[in-house]
PDB file of N, CA and C in Angstrom:
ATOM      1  N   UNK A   1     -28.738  -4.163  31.097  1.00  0.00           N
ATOM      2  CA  UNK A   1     -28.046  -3.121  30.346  1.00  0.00           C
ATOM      3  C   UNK A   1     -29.096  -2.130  29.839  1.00  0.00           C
ATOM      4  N   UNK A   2     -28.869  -1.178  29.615  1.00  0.00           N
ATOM      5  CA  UNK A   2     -29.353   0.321  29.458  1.00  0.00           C
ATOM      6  C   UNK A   2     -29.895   0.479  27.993  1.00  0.00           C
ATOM      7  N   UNK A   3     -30.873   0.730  27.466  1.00  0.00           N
ATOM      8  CA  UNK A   3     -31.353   0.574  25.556  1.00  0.00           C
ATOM      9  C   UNK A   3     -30.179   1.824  25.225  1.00  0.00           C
ATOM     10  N   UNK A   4     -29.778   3.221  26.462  1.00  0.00           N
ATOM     11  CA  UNK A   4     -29.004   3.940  25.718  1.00  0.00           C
ATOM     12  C   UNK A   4     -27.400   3.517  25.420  1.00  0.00           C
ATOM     13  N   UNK A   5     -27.022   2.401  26.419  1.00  0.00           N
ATOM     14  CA  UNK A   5     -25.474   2.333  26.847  1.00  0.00           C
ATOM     15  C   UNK A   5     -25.455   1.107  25.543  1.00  0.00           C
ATOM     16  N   UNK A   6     -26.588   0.148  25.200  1.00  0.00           N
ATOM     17  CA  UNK A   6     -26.470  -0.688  24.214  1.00  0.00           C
ATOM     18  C   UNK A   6     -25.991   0.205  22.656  1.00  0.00           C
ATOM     19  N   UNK A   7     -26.949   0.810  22.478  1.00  0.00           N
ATOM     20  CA  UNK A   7     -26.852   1.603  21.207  1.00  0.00           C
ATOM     21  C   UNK A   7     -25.841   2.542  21.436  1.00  0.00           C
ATOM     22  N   UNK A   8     -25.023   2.887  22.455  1.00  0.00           N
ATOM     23  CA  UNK A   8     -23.272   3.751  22.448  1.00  0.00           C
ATOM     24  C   UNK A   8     -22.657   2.878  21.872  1.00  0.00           C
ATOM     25  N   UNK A   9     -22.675   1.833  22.802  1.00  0.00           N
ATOM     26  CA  UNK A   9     -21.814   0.388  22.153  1.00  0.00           C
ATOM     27  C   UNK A   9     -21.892  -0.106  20.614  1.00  0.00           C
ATOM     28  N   UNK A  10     -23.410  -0.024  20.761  1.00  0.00           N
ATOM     29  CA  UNK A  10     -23.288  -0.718  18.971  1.00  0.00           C
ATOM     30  C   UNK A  10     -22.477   0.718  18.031  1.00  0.00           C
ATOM     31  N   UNK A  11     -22.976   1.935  18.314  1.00  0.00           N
ATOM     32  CA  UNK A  11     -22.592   2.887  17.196  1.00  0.00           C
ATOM     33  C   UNK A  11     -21.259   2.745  17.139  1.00  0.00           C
ATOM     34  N   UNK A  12     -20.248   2.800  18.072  1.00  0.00           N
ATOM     35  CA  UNK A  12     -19.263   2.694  18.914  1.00  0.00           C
ATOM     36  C   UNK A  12     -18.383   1.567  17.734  1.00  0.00           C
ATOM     37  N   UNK A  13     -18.659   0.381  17.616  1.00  0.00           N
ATOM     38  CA  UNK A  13     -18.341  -1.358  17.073  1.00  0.00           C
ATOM     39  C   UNK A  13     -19.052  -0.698  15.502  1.00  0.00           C
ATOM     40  N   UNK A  14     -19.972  -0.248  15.201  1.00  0.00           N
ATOM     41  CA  UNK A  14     -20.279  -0.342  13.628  1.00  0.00           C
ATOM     42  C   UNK A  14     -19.116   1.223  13.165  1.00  0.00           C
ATOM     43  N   UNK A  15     -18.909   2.224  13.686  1.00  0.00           N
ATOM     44  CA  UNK A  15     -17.942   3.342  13.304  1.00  0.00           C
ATOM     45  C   UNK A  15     -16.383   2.362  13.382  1.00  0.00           C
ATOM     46  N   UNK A  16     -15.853   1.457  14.682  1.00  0.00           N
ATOM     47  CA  UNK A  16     -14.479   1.285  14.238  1.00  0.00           C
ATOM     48  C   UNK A  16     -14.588   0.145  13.031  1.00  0.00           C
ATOM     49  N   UNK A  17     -16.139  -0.029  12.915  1.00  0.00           N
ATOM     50  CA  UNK A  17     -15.736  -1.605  11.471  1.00  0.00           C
ATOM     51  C   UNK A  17     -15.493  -1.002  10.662  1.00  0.00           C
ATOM     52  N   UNK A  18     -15.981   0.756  10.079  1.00  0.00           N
ATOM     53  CA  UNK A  18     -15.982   1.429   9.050  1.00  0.00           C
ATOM     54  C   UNK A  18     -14.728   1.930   9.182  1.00  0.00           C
ATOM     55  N   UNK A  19     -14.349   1.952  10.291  1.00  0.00           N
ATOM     56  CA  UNK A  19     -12.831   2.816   9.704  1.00  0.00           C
ATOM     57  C   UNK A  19     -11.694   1.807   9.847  1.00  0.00           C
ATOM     58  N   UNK A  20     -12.113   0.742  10.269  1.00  0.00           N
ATOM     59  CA  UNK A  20     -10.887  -0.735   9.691  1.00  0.00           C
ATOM     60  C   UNK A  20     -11.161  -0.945   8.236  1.00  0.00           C
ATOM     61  N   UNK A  21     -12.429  -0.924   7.935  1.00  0.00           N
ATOM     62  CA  UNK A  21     -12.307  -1.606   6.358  1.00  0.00           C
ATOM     63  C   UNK A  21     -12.091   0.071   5.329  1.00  0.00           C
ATOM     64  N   UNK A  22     -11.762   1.293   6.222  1.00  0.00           N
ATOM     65  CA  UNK A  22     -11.573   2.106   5.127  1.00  0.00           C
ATOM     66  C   UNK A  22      -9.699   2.408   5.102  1.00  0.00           C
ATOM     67  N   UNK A  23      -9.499   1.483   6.324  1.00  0.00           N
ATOM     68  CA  UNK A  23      -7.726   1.704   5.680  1.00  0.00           C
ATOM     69  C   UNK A  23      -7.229   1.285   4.400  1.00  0.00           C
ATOM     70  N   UNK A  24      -6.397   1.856   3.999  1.00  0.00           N
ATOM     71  CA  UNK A  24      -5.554   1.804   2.637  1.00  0.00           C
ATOM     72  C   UNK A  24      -5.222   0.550   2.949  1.00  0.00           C
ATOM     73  N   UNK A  25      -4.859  -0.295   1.835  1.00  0.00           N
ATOM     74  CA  UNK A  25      -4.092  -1.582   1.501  1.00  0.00           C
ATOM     75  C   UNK A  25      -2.833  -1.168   2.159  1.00  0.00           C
ATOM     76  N   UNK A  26      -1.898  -0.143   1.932  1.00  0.00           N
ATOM     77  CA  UNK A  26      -0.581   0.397   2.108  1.00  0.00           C
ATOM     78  C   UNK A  26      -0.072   0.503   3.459  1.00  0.00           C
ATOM     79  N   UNK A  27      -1.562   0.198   4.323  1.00  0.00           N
ATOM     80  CA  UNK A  27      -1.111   0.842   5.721  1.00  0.00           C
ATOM     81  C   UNK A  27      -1.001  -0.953   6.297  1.00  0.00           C
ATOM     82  N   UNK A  28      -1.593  -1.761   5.474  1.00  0.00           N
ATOM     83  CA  UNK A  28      -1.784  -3.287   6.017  1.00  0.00           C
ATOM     84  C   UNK A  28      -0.268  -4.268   4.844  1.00  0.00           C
ATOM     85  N   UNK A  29       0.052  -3.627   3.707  1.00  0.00           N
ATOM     86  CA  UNK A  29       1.706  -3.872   3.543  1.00  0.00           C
ATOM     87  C   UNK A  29       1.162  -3.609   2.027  1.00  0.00           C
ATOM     88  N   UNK A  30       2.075  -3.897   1.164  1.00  0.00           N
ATOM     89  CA  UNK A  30       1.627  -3.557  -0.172  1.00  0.00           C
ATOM     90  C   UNK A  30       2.522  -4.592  -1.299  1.00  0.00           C
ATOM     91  N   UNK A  31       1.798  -5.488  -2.179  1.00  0.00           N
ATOM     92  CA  UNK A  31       2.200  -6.403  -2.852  1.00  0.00           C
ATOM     93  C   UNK A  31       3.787  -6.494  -3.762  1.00  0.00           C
ATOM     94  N   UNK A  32       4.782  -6.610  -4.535  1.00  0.00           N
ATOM     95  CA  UNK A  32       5.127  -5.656  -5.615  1.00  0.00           C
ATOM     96  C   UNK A  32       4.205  -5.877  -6.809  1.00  0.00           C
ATOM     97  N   UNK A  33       3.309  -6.211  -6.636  1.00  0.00           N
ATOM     98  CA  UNK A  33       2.601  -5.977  -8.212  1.00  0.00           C
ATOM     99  C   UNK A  33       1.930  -4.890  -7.985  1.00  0.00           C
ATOM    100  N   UNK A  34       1.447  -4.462  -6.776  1.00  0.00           N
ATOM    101  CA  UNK A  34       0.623  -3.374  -6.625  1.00  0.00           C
ATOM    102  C   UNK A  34       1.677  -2.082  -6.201  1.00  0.00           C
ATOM    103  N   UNK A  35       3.054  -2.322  -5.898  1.00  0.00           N
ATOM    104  CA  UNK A  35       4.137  -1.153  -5.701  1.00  0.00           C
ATOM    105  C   UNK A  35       4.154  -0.855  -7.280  1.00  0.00           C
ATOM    106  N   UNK A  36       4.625  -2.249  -8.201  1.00  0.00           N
ATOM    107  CA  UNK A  36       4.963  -2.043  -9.480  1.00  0.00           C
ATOM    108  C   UNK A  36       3.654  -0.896 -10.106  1.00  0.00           C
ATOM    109  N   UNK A  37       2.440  -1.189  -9.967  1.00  0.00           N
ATOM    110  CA  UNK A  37       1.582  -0.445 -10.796  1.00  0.00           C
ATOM    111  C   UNK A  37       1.256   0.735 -10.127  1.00  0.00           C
ATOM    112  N   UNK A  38       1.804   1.074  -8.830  1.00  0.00           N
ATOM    113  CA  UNK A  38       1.883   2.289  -8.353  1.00  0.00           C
ATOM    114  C   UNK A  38       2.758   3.490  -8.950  1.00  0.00           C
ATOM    115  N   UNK A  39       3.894   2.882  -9.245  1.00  0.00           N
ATOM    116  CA  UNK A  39       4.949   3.681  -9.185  1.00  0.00           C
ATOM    117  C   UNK A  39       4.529   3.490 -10.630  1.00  0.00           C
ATOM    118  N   UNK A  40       4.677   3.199 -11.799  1.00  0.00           N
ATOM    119  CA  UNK A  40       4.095   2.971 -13.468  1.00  0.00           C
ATOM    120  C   UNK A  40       2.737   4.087 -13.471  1.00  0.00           C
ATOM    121  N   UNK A  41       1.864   3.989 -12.516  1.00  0.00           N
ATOM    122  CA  UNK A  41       0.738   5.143 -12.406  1.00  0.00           C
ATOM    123  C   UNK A  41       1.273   6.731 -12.104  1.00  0.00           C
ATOM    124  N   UNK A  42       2.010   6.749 -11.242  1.00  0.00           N
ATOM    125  CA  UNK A  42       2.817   7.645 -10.791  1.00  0.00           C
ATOM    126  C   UNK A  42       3.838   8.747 -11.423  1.00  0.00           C
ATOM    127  N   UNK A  43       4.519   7.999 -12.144  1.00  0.00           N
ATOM    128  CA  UNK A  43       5.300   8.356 -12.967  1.00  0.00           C
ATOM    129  C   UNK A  43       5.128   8.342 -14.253  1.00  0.00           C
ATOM    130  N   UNK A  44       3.984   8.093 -14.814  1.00  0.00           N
ATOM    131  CA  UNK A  44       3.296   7.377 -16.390  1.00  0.00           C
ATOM    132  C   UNK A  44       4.348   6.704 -16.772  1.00  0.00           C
ATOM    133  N   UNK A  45       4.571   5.969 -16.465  1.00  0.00           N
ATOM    134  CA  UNK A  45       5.671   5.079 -17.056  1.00  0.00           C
ATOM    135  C   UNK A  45       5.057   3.518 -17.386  1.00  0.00           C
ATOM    136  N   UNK A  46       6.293   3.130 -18.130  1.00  0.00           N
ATOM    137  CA  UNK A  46       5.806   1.571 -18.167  1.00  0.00           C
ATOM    138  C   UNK A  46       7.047   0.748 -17.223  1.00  0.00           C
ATOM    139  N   UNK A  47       6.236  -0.594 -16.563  1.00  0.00           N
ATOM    140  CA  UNK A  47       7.386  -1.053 -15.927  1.00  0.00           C
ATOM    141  C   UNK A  47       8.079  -2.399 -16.667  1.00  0.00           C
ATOM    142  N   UNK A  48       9.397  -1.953 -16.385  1.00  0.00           N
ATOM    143  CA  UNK A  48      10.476  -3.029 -17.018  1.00  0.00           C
ATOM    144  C   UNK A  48      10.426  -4.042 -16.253  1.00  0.00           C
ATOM    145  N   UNK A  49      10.707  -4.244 -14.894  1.00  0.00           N
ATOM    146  CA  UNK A  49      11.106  -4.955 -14.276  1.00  0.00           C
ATOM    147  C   UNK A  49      10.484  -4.476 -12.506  1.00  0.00           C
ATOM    148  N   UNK A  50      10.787  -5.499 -11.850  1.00  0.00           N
ATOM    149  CA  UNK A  50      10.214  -5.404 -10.551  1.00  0.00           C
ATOM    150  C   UNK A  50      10.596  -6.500 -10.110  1.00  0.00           C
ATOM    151  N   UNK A  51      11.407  -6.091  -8.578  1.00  0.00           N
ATOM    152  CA  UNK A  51      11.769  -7.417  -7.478  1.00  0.00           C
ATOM    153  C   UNK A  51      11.664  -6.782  -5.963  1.00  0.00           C
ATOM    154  N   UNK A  52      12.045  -7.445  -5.328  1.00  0.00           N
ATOM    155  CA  UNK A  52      11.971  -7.071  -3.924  1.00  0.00           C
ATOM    156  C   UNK A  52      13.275  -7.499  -3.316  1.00  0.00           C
ATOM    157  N   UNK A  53      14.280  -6.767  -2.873  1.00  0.00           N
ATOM    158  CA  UNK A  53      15.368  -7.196  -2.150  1.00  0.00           C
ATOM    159  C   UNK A  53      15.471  -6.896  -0.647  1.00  0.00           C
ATOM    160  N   UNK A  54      16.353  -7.937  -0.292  1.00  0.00           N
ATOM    161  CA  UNK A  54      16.866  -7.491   1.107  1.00  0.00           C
ATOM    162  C   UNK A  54      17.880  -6.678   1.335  1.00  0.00           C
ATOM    163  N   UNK A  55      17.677  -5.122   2.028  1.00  0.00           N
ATOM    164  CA  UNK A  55      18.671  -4.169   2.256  1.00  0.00           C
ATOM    165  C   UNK A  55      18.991  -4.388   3.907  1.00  0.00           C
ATOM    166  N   UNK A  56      19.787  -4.766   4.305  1.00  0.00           N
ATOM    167  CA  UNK A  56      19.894  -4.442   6.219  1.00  0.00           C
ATOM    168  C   UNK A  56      18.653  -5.709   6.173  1.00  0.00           C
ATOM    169  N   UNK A  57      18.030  -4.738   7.205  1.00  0.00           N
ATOM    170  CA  UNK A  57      17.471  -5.283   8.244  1.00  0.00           C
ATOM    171  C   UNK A  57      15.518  -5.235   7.435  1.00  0.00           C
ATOM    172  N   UNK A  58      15.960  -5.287   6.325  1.00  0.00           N
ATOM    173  CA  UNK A  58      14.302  -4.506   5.683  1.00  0.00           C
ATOM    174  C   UNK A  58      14.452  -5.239   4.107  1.00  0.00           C
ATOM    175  N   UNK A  59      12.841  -5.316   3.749  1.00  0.00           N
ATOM    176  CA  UNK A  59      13.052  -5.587   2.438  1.00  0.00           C
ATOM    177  C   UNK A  59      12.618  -4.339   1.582  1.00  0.00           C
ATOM    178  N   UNK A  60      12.500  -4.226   0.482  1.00  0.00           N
ATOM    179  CA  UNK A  60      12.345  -3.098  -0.778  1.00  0.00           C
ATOM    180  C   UNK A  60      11.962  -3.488  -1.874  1.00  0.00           C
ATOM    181  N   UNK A  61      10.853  -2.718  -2.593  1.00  0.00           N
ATOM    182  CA  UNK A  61      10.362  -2.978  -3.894  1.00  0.00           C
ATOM    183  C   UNK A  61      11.384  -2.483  -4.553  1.00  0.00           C
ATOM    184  N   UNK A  62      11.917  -2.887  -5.623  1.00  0.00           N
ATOM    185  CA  UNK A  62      12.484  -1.989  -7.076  1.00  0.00           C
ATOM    186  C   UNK A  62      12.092  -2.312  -7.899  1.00  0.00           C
ATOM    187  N   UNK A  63      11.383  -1.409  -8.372  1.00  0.00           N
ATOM    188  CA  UNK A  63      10.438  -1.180  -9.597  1.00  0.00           C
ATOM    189  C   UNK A  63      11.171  -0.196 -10.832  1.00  0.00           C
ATOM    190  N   UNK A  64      11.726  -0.865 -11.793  1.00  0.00           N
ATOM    191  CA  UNK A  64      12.542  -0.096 -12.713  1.00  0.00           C
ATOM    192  C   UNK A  64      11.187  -0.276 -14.162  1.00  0.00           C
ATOM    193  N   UNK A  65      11.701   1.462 -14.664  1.00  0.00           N
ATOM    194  CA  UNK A  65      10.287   1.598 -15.111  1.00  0.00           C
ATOM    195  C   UNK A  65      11.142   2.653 -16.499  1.00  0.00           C
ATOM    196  N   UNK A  66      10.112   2.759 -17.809  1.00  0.00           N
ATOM    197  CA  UNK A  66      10.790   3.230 -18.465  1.00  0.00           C
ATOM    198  C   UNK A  66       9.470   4.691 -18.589  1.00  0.00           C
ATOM    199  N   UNK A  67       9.789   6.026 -18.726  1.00  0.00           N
ATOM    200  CA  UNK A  67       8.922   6.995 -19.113  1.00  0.00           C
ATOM    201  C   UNK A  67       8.667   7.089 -20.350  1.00  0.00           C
ATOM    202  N   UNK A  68       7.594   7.791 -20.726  1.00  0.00           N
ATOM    203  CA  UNK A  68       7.551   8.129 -22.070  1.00  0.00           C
ATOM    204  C   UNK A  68       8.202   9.265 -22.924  1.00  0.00           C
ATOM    205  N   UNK A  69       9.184   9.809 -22.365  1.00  0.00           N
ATOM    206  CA  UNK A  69      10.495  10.304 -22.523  1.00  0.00           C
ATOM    207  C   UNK A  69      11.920   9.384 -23.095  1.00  0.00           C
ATOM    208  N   UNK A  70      11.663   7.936 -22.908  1.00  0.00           N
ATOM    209  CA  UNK A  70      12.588   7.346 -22.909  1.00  0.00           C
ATOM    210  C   UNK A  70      13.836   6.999 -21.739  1.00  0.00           C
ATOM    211  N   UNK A  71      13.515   7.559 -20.724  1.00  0.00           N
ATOM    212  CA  UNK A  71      14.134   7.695 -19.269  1.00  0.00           C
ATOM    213  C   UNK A  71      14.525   6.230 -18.297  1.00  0.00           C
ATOM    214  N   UNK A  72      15.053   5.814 -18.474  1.00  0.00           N
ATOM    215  CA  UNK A  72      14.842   4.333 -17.140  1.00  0.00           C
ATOM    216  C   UNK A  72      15.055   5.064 -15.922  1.00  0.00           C
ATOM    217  N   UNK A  73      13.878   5.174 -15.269  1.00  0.00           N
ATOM    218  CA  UNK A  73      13.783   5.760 -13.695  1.00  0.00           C
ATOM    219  C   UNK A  73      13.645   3.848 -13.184  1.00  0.00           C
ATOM    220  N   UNK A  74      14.425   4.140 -11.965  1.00  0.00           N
ATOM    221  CA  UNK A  74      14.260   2.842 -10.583  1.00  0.00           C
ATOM    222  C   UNK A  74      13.760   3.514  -9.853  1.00  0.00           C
ATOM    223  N   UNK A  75      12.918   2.949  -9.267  1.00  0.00           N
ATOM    224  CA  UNK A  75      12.032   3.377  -7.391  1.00  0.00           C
ATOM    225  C   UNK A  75      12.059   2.672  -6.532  1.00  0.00           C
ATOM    226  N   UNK A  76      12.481   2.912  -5.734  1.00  0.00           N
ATOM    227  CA  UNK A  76      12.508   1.945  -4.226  1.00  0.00           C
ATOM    228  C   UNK A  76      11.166   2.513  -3.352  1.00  0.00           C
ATOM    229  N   UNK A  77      11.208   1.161  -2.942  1.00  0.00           N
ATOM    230  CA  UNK A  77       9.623   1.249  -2.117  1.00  0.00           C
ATOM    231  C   UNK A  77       9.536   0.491  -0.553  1.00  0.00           C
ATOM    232  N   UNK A  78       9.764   0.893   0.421  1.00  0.00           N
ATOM    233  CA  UNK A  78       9.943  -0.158   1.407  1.00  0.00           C
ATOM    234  C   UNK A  78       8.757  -0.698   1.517  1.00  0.00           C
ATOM    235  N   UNK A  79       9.187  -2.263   1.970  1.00  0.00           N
ATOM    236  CA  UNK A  79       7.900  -2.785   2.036  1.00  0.00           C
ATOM    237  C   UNK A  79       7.093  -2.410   4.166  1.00  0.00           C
ATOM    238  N   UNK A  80       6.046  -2.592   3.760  1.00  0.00           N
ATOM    239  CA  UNK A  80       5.688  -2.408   5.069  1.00  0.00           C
ATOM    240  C   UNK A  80       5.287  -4.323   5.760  1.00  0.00           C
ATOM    241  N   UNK A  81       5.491  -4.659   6.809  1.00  0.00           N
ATOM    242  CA  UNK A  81       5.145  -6.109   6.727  1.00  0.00           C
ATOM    243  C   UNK A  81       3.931  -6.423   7.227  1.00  0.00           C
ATOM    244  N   UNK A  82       2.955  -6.973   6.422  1.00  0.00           N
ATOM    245  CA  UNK A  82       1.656  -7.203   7.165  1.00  0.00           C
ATOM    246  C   UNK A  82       1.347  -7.756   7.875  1.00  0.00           C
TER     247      UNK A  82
END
């Protein structure tokens, strides 16, 4: 093998390790504790409650959250499956 075709290869294997370990959590599925403190970050809110149901064919975060307005906003979040 070639010292140049080695070092394509290695740059090649060390660039896709960097861009596997720089995907988002979100793109590999996302917890509800980490939907819950998304949507609470998001909205400055605090969260009341948080579950995950089955709709169809899919599950869903609901993250019911109160603003500092006094508001009860719910958010649905599909889950992605890892």
């Amino acid at each position: 093998m070639k010292y140049g075709t080695f070092k394509h290869r290695f740059a090649t294997l060390l660039l896709s390790l960097c861009l596997g370990l720089a995907v988002s959590n979100a793109a590999w599925g996302q917890s509800l504790q980490e939907a819950a403190r998304q949507a609470a970050r998001q909205h400055d809110a605090k969260v009341l409650s948080a579950q995950t149901v089955q709709e169809g064919n899919r599950k869903v975060h609901v993250v019911k959250l109160l603003t500092k307005d006094g508001v009860v906003k719910t958010v649905r979040i599909p889950v992605r499956e890892r």
